[in-house]
PDB file of N, CA and C in Angstrom:
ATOM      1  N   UNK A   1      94.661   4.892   0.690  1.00  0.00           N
ATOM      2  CA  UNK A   1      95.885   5.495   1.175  1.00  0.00           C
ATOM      3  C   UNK A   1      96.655   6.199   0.069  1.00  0.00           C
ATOM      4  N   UNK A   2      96.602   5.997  -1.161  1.00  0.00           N
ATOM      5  CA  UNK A   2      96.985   6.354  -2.298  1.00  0.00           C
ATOM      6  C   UNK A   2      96.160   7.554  -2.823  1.00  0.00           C
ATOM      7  N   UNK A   3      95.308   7.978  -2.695  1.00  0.00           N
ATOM      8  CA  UNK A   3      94.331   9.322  -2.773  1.00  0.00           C
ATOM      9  C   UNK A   3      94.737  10.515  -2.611  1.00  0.00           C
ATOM     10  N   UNK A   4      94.263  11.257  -3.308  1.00  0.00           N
ATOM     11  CA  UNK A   4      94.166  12.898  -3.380  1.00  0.00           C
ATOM     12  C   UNK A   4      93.665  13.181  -1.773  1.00  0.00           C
ATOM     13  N   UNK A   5      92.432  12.506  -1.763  1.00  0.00           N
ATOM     14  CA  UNK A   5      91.527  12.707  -0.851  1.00  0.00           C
ATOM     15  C   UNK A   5      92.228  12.378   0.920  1.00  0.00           C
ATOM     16  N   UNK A   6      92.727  11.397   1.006  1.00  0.00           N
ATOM     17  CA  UNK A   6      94.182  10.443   2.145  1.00  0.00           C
ATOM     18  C   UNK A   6      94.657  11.917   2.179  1.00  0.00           C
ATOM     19  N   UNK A   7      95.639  12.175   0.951  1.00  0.00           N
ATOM     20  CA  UNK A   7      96.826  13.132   1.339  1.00  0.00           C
ATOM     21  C   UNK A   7      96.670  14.509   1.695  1.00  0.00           C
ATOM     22  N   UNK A   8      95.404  14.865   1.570  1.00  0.00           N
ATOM     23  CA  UNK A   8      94.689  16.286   2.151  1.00  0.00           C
ATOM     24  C   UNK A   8      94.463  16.497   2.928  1.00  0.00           C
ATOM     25  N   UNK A   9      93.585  15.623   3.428  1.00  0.00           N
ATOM     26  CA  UNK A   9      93.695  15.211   5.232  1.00  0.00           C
ATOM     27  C   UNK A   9      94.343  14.760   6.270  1.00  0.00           C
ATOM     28  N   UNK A  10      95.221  13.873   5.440  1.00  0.00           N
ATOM     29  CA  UNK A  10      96.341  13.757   6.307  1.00  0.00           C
ATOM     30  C   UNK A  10      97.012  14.977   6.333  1.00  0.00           C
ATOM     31  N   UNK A  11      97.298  16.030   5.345  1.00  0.00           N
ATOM     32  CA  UNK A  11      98.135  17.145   5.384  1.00  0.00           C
ATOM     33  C   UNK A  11      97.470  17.787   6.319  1.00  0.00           C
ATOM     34  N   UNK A  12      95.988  18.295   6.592  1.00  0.00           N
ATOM     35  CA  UNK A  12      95.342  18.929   7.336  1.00  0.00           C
ATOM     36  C   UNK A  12      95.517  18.407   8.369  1.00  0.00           C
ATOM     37  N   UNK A  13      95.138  17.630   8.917  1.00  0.00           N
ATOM     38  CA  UNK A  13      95.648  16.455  10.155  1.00  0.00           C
ATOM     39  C   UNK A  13      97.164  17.672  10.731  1.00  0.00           C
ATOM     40  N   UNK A  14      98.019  16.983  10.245  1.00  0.00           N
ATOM     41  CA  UNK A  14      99.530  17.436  10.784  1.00  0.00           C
ATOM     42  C   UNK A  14      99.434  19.112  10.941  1.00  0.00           C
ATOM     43  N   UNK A  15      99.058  19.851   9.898  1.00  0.00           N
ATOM     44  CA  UNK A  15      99.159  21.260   9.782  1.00  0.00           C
ATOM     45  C   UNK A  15      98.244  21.311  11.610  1.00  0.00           C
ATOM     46  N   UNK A  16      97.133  20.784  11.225  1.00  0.00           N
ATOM     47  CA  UNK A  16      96.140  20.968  12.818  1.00  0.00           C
ATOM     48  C   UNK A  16      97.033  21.069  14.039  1.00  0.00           C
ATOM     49  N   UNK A  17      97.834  19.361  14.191  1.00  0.00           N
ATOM     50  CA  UNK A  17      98.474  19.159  15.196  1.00  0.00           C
ATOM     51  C   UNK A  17      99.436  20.042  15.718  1.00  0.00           C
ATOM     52  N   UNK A  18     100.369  20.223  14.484  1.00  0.00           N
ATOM     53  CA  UNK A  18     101.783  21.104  14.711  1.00  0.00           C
ATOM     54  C   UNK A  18     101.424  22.699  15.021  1.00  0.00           C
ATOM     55  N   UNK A  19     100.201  23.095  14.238  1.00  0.00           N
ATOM     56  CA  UNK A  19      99.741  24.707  15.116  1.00  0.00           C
ATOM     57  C   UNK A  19      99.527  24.646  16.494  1.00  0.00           C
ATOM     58  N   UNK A  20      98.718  23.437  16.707  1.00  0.00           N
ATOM     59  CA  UNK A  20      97.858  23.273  18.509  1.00  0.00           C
ATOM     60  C   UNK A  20      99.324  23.250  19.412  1.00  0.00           C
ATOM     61  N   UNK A  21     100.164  22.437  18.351  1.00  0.00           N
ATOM     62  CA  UNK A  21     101.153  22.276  19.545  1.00  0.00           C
ATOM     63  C   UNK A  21     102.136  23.379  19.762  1.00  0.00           C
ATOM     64  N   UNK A  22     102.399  24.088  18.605  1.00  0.00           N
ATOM     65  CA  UNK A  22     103.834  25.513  18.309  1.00  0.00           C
ATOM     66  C   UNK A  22     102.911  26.627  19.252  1.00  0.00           C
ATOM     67  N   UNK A  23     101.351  26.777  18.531  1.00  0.00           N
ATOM     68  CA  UNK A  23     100.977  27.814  19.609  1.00  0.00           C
ATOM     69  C   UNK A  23     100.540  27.651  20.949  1.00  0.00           C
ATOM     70  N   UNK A  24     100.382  26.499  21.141  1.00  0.00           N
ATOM     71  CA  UNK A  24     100.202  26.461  22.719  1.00  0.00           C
ATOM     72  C   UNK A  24      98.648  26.866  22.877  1.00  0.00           C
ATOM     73  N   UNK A  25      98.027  26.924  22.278  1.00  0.00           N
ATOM     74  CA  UNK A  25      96.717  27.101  22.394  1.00  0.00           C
ATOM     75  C   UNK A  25      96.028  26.467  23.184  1.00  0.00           C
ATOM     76  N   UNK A  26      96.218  25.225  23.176  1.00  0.00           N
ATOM     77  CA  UNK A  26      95.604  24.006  23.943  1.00  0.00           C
ATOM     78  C   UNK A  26      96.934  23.422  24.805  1.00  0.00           C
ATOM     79  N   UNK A  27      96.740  22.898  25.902  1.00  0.00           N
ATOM     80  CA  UNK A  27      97.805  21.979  26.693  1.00  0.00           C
ATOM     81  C   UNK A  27      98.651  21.938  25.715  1.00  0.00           C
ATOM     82  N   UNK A  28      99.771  22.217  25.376  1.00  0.00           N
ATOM     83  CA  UNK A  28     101.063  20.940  24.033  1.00  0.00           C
ATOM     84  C   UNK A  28     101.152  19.911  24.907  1.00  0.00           C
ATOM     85  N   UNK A  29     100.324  18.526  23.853  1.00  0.00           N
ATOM     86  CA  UNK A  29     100.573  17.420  24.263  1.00  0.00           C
ATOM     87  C   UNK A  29     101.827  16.614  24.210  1.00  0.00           C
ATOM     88  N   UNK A  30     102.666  17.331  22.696  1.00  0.00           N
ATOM     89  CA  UNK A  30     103.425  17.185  21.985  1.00  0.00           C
ATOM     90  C   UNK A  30     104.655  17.882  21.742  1.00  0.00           C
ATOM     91  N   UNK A  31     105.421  18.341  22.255  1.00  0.00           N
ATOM     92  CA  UNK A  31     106.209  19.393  21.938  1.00  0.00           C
ATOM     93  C   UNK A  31     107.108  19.732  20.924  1.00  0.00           C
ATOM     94  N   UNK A  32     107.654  20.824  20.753  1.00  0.00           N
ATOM     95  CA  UNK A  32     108.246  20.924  19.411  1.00  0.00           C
ATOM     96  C   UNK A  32     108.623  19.607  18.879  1.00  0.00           C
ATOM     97  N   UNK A  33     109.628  18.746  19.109  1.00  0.00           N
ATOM     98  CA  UNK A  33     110.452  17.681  17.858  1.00  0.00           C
ATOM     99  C   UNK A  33     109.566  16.724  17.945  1.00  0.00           C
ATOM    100  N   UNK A  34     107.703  17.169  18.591  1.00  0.00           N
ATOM    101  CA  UNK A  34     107.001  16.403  17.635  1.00  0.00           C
ATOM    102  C   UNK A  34     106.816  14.742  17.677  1.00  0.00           C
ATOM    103  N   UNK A  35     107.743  14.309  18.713  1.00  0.00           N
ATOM    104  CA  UNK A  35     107.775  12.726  18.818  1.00  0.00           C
ATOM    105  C   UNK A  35     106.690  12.056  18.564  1.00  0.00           C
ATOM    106  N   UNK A  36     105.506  12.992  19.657  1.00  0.00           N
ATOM    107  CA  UNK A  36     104.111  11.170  19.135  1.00  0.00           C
ATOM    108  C   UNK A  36     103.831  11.509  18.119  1.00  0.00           C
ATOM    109  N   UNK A  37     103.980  12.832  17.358  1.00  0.00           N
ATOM    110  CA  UNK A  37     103.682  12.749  15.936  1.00  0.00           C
ATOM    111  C   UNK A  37     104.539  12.005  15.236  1.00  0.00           C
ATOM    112  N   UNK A  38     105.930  12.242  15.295  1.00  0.00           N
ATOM    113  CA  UNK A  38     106.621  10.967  14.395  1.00  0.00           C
ATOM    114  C   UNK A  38     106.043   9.649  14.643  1.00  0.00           C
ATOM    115  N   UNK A  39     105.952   8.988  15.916  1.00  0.00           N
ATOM    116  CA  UNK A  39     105.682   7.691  16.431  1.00  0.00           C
ATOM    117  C   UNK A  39     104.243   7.456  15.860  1.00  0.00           C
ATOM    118  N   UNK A  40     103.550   8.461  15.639  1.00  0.00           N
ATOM    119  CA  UNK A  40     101.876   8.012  14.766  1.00  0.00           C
ATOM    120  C   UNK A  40     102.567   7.862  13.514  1.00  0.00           C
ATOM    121  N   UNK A  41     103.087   9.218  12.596  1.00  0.00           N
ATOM    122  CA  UNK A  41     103.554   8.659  11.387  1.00  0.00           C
ATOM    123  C   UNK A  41     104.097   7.126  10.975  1.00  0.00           C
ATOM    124  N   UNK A  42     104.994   7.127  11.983  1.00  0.00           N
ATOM    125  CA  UNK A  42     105.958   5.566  11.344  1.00  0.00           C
ATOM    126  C   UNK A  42     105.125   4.373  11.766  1.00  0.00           C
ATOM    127  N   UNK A  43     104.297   4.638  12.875  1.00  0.00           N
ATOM    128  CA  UNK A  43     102.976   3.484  13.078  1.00  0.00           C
ATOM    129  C   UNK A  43     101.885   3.417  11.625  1.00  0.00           C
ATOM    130  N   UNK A  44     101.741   4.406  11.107  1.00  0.00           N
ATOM    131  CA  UNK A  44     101.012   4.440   9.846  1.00  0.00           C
ATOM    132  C   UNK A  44     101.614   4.270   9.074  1.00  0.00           C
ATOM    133  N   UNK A  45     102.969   4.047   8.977  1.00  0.00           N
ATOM    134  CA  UNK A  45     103.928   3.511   7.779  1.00  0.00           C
ATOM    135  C   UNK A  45     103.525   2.452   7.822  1.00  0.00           C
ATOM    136  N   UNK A  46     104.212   1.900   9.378  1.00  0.00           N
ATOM    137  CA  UNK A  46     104.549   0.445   9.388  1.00  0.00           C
ATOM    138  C   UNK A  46     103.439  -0.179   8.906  1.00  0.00           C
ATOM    139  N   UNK A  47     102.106   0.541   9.345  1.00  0.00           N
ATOM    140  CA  UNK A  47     100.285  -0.583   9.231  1.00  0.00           C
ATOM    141  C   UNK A  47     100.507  -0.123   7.569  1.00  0.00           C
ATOM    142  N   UNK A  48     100.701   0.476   6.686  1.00  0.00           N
ATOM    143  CA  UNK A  48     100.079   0.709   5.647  1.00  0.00           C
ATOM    144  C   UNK A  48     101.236  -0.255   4.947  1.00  0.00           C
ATOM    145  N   UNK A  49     102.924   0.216   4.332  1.00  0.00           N
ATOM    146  CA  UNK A  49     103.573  -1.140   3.979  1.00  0.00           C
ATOM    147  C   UNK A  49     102.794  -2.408   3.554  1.00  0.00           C
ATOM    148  N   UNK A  50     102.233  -3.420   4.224  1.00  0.00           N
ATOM    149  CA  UNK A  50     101.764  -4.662   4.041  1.00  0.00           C
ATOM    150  C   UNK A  50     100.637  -4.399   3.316  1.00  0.00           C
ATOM    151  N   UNK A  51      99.514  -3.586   3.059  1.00  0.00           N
ATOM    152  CA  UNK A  51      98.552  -2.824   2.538  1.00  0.00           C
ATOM    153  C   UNK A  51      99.183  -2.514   0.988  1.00  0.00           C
ATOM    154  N   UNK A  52     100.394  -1.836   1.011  1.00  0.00           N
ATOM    155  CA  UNK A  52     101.034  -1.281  -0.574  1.00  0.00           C
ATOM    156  C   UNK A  52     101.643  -2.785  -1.114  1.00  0.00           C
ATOM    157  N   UNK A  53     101.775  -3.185  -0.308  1.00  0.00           N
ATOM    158  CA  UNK A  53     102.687  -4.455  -0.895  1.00  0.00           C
ATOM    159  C   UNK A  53     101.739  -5.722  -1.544  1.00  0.00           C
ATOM    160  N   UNK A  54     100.854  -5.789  -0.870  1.00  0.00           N
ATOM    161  CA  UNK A  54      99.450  -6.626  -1.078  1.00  0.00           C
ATOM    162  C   UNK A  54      99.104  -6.363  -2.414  1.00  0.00           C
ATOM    163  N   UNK A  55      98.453  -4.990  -2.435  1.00  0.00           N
ATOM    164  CA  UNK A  55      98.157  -4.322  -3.582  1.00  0.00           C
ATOM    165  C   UNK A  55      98.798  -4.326  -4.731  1.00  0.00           C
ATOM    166  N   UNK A  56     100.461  -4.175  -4.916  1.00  0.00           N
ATOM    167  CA  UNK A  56     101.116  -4.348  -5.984  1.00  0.00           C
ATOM    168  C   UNK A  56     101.192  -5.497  -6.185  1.00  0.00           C
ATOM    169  N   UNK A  57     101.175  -7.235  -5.671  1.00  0.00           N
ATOM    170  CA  UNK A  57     101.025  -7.803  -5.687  1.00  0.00           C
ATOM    171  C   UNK A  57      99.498  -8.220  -6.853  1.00  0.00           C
ATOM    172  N   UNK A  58      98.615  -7.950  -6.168  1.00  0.00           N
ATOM    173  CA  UNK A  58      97.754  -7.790  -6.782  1.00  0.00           C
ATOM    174  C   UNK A  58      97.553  -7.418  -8.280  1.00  0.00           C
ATOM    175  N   UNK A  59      98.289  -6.478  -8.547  1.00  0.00           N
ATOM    176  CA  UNK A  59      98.262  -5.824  -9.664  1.00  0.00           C
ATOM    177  C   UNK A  59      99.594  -6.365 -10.654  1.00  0.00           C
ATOM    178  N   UNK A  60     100.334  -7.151 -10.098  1.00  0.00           N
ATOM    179  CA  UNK A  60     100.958  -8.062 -11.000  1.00  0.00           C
ATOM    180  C   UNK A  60     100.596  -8.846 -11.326  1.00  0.00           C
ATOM    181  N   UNK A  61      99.429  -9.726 -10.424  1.00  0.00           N
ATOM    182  CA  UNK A  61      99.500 -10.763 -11.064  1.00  0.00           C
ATOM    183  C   UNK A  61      98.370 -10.834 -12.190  1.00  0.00           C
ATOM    184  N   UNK A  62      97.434  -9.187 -11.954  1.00  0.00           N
ATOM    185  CA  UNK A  62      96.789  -9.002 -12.759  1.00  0.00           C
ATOM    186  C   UNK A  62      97.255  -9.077 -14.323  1.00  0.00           C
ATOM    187  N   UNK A  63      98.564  -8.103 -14.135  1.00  0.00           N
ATOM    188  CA  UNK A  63      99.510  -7.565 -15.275  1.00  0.00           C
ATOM    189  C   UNK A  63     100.087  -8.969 -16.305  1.00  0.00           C
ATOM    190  N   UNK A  64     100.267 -10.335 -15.340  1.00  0.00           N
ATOM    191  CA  UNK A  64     100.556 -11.301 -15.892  1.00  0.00           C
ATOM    192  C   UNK A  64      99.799 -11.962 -16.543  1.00  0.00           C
ATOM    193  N   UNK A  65      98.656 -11.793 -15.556  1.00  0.00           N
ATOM    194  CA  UNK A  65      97.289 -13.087 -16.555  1.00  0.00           C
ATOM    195  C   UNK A  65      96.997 -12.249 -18.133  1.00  0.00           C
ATOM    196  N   UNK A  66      97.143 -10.766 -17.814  1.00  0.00           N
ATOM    197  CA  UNK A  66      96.806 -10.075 -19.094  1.00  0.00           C
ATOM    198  C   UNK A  66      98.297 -10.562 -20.082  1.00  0.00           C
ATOM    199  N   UNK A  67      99.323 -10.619 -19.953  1.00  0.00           N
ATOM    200  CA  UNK A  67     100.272 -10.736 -20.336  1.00  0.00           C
ATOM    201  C   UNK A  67      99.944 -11.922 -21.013  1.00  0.00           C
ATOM    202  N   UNK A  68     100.024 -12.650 -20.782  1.00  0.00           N
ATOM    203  CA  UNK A  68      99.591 -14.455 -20.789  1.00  0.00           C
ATOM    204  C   UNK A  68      98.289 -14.876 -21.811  1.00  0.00           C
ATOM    205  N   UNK A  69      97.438 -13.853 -21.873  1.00  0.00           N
ATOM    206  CA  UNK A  69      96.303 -14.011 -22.548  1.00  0.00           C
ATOM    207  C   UNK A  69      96.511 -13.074 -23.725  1.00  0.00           C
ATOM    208  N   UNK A  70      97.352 -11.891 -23.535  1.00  0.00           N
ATOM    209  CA  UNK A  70      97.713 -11.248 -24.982  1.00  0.00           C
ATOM    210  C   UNK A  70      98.437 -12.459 -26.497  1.00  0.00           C
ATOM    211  N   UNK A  71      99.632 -13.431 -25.139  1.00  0.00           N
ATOM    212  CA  UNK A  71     100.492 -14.049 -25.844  1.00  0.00           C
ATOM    213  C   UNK A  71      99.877 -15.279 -26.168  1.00  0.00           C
ATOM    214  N   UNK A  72      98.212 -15.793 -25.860  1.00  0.00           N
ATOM    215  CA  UNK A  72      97.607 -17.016 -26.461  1.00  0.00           C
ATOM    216  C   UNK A  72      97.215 -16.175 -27.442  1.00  0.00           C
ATOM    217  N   UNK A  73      96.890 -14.456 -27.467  1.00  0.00           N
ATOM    218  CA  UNK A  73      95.736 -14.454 -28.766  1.00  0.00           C
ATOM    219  C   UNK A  73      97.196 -14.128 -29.798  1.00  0.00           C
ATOM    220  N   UNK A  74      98.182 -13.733 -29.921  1.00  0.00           N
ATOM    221  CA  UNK A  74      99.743 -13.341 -30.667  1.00  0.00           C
ATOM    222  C   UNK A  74      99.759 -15.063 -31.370  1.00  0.00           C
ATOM    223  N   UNK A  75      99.624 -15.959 -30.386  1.00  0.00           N
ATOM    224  CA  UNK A  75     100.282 -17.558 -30.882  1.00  0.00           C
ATOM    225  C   UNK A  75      98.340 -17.785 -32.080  1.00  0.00           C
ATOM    226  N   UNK A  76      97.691 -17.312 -31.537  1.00  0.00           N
ATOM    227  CA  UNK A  76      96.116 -17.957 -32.235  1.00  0.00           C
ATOM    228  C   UNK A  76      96.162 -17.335 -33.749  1.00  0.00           C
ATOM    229  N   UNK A  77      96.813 -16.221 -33.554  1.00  0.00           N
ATOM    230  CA  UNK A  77      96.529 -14.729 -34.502  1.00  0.00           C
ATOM    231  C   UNK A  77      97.797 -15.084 -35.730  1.00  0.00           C
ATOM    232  N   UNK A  78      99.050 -15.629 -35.027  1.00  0.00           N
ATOM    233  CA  UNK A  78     100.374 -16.240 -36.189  1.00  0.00           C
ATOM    234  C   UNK A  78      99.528 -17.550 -37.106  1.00  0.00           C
ATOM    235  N   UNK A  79      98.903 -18.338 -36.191  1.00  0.00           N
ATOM    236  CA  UNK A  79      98.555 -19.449 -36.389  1.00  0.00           C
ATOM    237  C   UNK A  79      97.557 -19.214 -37.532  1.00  0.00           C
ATOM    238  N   UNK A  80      96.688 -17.999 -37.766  1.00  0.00           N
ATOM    239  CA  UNK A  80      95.401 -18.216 -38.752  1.00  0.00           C
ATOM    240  C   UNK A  80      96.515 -17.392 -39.809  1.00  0.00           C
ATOM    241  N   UNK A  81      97.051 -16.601 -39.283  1.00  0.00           N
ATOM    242  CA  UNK A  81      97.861 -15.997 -40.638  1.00  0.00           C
ATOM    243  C   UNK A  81      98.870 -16.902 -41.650  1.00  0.00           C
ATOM    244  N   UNK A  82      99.392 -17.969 -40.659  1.00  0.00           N
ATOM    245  CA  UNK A  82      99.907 -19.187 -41.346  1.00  0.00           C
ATOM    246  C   UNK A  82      99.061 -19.966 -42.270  1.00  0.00           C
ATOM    247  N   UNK A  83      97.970 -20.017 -41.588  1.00  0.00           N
ATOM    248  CA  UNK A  83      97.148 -20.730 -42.494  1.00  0.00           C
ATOM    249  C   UNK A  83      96.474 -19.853 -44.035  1.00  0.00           C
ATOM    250  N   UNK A  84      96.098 -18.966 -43.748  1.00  0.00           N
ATOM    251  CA  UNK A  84      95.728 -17.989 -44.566  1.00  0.00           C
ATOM    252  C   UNK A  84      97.189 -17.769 -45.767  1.00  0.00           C
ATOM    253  N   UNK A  85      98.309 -17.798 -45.481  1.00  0.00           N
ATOM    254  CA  UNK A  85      99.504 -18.120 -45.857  1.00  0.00           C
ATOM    255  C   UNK A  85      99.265 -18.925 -46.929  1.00  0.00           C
ATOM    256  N   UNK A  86      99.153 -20.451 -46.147  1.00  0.00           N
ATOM    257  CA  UNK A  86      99.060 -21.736 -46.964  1.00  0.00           C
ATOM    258  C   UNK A  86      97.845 -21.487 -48.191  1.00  0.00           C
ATOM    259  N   UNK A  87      96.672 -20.895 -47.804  1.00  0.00           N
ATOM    260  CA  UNK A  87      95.554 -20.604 -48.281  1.00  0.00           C
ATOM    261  C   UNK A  87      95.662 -20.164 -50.029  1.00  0.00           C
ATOM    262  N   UNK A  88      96.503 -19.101 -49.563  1.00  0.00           N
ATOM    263  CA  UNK A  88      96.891 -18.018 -50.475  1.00  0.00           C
ATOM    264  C   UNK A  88      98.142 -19.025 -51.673  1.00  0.00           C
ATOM    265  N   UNK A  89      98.598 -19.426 -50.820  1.00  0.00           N
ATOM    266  CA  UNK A  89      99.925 -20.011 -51.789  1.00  0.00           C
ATOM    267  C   UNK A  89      98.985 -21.512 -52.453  1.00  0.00           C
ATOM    268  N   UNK A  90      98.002 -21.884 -52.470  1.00  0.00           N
ATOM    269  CA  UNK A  90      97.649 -23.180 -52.967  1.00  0.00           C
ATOM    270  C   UNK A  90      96.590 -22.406 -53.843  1.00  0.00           C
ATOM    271  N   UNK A  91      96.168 -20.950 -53.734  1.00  0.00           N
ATOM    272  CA  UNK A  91      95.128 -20.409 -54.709  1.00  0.00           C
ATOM    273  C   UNK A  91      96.198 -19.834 -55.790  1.00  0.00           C
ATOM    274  N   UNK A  92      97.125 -19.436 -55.627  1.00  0.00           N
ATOM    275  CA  UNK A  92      98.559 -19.009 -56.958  1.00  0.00           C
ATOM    276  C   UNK A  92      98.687 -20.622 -57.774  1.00  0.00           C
ATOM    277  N   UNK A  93      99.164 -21.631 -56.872  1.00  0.00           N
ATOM    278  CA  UNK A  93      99.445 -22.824 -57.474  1.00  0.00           C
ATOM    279  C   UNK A  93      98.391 -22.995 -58.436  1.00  0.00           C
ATOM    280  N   UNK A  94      96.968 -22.938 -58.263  1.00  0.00           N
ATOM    281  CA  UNK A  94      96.213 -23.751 -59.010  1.00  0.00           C
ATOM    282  C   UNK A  94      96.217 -22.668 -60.175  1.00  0.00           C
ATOM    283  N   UNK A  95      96.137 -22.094 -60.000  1.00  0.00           N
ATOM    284  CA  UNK A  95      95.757 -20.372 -60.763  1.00  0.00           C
ATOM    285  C   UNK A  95      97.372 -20.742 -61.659  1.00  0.00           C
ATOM    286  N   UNK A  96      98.263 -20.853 -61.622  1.00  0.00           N
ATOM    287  CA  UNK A  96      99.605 -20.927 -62.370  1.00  0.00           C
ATOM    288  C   UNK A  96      99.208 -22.460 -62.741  1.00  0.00           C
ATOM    289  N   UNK A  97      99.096 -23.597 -62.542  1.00  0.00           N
ATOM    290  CA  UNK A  97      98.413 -24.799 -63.277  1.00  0.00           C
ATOM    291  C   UNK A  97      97.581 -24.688 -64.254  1.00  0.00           C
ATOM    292  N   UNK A  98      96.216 -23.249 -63.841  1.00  0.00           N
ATOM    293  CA  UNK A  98      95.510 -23.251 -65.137  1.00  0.00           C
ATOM    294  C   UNK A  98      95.711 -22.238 -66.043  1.00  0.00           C
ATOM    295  N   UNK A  99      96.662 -21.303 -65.366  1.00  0.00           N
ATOM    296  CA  UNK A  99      97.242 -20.334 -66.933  1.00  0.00           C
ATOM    297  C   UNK A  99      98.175 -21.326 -68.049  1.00  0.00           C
ATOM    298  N   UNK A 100      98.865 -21.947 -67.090  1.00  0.00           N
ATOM    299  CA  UNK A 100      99.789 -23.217 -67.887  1.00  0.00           C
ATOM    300  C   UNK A 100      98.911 -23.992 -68.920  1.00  0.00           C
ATOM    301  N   UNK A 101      97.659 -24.599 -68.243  1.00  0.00           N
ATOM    302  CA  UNK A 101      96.806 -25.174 -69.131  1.00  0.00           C
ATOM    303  C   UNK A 101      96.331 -24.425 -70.377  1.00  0.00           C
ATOM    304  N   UNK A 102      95.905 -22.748 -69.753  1.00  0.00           N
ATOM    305  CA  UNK A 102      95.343 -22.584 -71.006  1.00  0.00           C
ATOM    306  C   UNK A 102      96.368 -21.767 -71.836  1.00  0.00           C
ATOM    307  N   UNK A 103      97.844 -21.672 -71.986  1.00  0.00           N
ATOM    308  CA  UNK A 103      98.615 -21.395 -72.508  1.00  0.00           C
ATOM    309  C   UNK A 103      98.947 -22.378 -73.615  1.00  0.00           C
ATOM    310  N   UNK A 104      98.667 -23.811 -73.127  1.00  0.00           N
ATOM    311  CA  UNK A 104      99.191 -25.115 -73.909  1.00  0.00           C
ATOM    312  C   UNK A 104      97.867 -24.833 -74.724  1.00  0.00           C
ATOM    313  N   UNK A 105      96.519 -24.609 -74.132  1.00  0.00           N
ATOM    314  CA  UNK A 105      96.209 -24.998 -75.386  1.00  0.00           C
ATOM    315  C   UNK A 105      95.464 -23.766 -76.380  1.00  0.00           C
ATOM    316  N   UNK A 106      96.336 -22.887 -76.111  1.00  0.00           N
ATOM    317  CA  UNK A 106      96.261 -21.532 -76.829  1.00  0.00           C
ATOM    318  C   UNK A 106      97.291 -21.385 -77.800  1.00  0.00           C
ATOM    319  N   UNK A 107      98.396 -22.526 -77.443  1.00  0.00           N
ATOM    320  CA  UNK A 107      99.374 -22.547 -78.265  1.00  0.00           C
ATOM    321  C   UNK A 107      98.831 -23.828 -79.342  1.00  0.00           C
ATOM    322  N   UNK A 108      98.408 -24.652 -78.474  1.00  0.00           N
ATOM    323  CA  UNK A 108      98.254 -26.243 -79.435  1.00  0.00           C
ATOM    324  C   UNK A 108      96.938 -25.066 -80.428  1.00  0.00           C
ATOM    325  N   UNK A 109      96.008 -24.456 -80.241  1.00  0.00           N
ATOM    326  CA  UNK A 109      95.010 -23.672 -81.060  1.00  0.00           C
ATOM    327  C   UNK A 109      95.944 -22.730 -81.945  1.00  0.00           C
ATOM    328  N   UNK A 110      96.936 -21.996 -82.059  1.00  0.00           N
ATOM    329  CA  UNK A 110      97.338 -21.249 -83.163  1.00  0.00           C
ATOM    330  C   UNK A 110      98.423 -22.262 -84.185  1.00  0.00           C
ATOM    331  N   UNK A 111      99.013 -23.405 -83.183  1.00  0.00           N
ATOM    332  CA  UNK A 111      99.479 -24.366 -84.508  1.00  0.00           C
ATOM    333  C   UNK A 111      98.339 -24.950 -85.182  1.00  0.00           C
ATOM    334  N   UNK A 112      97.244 -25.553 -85.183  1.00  0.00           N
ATOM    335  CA  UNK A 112      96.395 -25.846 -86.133  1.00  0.00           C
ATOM    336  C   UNK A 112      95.736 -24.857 -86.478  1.00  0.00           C
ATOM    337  N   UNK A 113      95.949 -23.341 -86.524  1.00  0.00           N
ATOM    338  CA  UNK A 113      95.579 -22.568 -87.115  1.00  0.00           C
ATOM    339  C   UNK A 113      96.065 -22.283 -88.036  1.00  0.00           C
ATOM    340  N   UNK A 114      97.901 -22.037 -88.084  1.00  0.00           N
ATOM    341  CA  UNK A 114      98.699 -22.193 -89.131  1.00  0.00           C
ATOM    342  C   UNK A 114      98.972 -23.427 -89.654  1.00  0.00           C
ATOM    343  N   UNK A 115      98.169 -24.095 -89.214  1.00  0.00           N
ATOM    344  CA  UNK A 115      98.662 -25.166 -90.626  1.00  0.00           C
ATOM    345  C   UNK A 115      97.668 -25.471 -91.271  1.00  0.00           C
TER     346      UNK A 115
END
């Protein structure tokens, strides 16, 4: 109902009806203001409605599960970067422990050098 293809034919459809009926070509089943044509239109409202509504339905709750599964991989994705975090900050610590070390004994090596 949402189609290129729906709205062409339906346009053709009406253009059909409203010539058969303005020129009189055939019996007018219908006459000018067109009534059973309105009364088909708003019958194809009314049937289609529950059809559009279904559908968007549909497509929310699609929109949510995707929603929902973006925000487990956002919470998975903080979570390794935290860790990678911790990772990083305990490879500085040791790395500043052993410049410390070999500072002491780069220093303890040039006092028994000068003396």
């Amino acid at each position: 109902m949402g189609s290129w293809t729906f709205i062409i034919i339906q346009s053709i459809i009406l253009m059909f009806w409203i010539a058969l009926n303005v020129t009189a070509y055939v019996q007018q089943w219908d006459p000018y203001p067109f009534i059973l044509l309105n009364l088909a239109l708003s019958f194809q409202a009314a049937y289609a409605a529950p059809f559009i509504m279904m559908s968007q339905n549909r497509q929310q709750d699609i929109d949510r599960k995707s929603a929902e599964d973006d925000f487990k991989i956002n919470i998975k994705a903080e979570l390794e970067i935290e860790l990678l975090h911790q990772k990083i900050d305990q490879l500085r610590e040791t790395e500043v422990l052993d410049l410390t070390v070999a500072v002491k004994e780069l220093t303890a090596l040039l006092r028994t050098a000068k003396s």
